[in-house]
C-alpha atoms as a PDB file:
ATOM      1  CA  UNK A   1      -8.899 124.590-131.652  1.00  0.00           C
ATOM      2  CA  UNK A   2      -8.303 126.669-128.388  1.00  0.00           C
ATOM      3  CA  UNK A   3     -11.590 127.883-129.028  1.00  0.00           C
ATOM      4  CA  UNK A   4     -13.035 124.822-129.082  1.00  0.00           C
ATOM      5  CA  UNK A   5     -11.493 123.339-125.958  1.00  0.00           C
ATOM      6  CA  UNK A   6     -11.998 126.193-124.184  1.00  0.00           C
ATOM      7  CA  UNK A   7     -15.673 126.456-124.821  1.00  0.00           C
ATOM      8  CA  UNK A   8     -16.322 122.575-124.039  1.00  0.00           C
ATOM      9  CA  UNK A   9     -14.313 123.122-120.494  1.00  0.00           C
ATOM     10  CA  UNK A  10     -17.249 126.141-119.908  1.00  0.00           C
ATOM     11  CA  UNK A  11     -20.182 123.998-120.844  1.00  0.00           C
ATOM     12  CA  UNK A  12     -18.923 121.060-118.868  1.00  0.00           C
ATOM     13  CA  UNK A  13     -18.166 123.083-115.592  1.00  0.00           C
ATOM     14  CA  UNK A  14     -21.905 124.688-116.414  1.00  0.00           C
ATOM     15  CA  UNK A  15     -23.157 121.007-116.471  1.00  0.00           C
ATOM     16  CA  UNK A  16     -21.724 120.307-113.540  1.00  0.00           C
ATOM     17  CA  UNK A  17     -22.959 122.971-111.568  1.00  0.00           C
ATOM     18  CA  UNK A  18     -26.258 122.770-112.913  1.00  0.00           C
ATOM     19  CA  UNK A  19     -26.485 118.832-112.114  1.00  0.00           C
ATOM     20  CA  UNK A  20     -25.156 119.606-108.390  1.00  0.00           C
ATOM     21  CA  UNK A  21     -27.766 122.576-107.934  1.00  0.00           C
ATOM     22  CA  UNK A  22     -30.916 120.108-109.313  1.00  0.00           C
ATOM     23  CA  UNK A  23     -29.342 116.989-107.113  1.00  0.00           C
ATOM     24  CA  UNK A  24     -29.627 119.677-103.604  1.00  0.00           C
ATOM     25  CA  UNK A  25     -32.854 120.833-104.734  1.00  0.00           C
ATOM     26  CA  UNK A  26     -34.485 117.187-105.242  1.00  0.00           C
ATOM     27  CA  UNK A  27     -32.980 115.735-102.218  1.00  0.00           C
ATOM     28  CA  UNK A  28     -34.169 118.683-100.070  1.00  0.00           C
ATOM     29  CA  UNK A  29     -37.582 118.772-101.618  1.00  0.00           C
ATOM     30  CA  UNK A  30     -40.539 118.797 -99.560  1.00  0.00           C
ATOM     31  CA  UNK A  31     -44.011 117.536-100.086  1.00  0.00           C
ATOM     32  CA  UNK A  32     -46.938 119.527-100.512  1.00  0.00           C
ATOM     33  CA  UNK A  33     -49.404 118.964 -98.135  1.00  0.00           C
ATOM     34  CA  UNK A  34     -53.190 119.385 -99.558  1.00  0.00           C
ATOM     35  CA  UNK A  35     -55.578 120.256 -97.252  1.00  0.00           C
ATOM     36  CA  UNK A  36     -59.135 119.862 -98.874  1.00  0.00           C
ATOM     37  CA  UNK A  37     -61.743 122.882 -97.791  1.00  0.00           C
ATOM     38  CA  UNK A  38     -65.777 121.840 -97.161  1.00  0.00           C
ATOM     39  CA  UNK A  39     -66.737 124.593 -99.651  1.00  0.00           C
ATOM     40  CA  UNK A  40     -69.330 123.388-101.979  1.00  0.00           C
ATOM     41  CA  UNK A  41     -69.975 124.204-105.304  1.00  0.00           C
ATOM     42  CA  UNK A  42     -73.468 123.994-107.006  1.00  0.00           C
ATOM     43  CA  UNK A  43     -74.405 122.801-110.192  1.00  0.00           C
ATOM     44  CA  UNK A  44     -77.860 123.516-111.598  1.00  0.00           C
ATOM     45  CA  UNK A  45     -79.118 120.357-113.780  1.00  0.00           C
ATOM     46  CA  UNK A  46     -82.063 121.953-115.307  1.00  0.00           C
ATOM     47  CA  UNK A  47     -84.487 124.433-115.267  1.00  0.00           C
ATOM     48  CA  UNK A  48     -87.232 124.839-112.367  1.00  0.00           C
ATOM     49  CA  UNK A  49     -90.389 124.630-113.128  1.00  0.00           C
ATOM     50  CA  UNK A  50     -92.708 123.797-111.131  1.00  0.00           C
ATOM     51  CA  UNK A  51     -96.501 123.375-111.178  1.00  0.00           C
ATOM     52  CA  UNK A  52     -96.646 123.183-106.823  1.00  0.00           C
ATOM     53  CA  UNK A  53     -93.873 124.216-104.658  1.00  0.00           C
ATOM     54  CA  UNK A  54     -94.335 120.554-103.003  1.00  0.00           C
ATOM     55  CA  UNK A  55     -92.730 119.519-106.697  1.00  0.00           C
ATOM     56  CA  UNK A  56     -89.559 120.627-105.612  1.00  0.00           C
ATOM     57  CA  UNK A  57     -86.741 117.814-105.355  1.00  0.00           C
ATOM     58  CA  UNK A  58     -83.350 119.526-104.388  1.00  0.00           C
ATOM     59  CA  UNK A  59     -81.251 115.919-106.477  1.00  0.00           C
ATOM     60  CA  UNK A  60     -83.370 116.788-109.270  1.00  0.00           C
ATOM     61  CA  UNK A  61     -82.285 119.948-110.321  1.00  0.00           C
ATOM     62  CA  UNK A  62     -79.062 120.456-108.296  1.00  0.00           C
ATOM     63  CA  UNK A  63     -75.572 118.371-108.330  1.00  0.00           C
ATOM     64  CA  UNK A  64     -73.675 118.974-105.065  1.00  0.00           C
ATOM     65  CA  UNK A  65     -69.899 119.402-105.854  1.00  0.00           C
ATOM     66  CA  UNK A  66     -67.487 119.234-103.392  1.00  0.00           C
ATOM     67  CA  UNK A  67     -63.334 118.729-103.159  1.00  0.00           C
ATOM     68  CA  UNK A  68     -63.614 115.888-100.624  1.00  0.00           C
ATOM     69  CA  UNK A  69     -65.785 113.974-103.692  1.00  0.00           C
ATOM     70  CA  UNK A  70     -63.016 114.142-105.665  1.00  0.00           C
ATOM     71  CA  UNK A  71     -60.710 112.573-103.340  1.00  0.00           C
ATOM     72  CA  UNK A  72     -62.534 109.811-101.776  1.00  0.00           C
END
């Protein structure tokens, strides 16, 4: 019964602590600040082929990808 006692007393000082550790750390948190960068990315729609180079439609065969797209 000692035992017992004994080994609830150790999980409920652990609890403790552990509560008071995550209660510090998630009233000192911080936000993360995302700063979006113009790289692009390029995404090739289909193949080019092309009977004239005046043929050529950049929107037709390319999707411009970006990270401000995705935010807006």
């Amino acid at each position: 019964m000692k035992k017992l006692l004994f080994m609830i007393l150790i999980l409920l000082i652990t609890d403790l602590i552990s509560f008071s550790y995550l209660r510090t750390l998630y009233l000192n948190r911080l936000d993360y600040h995302f700063e979006p960068h113009s790289k692009i990315f390029l995404c090739q729609k289909k193949d080019i082929i092309l009977e004239e180079i005046d043929d050529f439609i950049f929107e037709e065969y390319f999707d411009v990808l970006s990270i401000r797209d995705l935010i807006i």
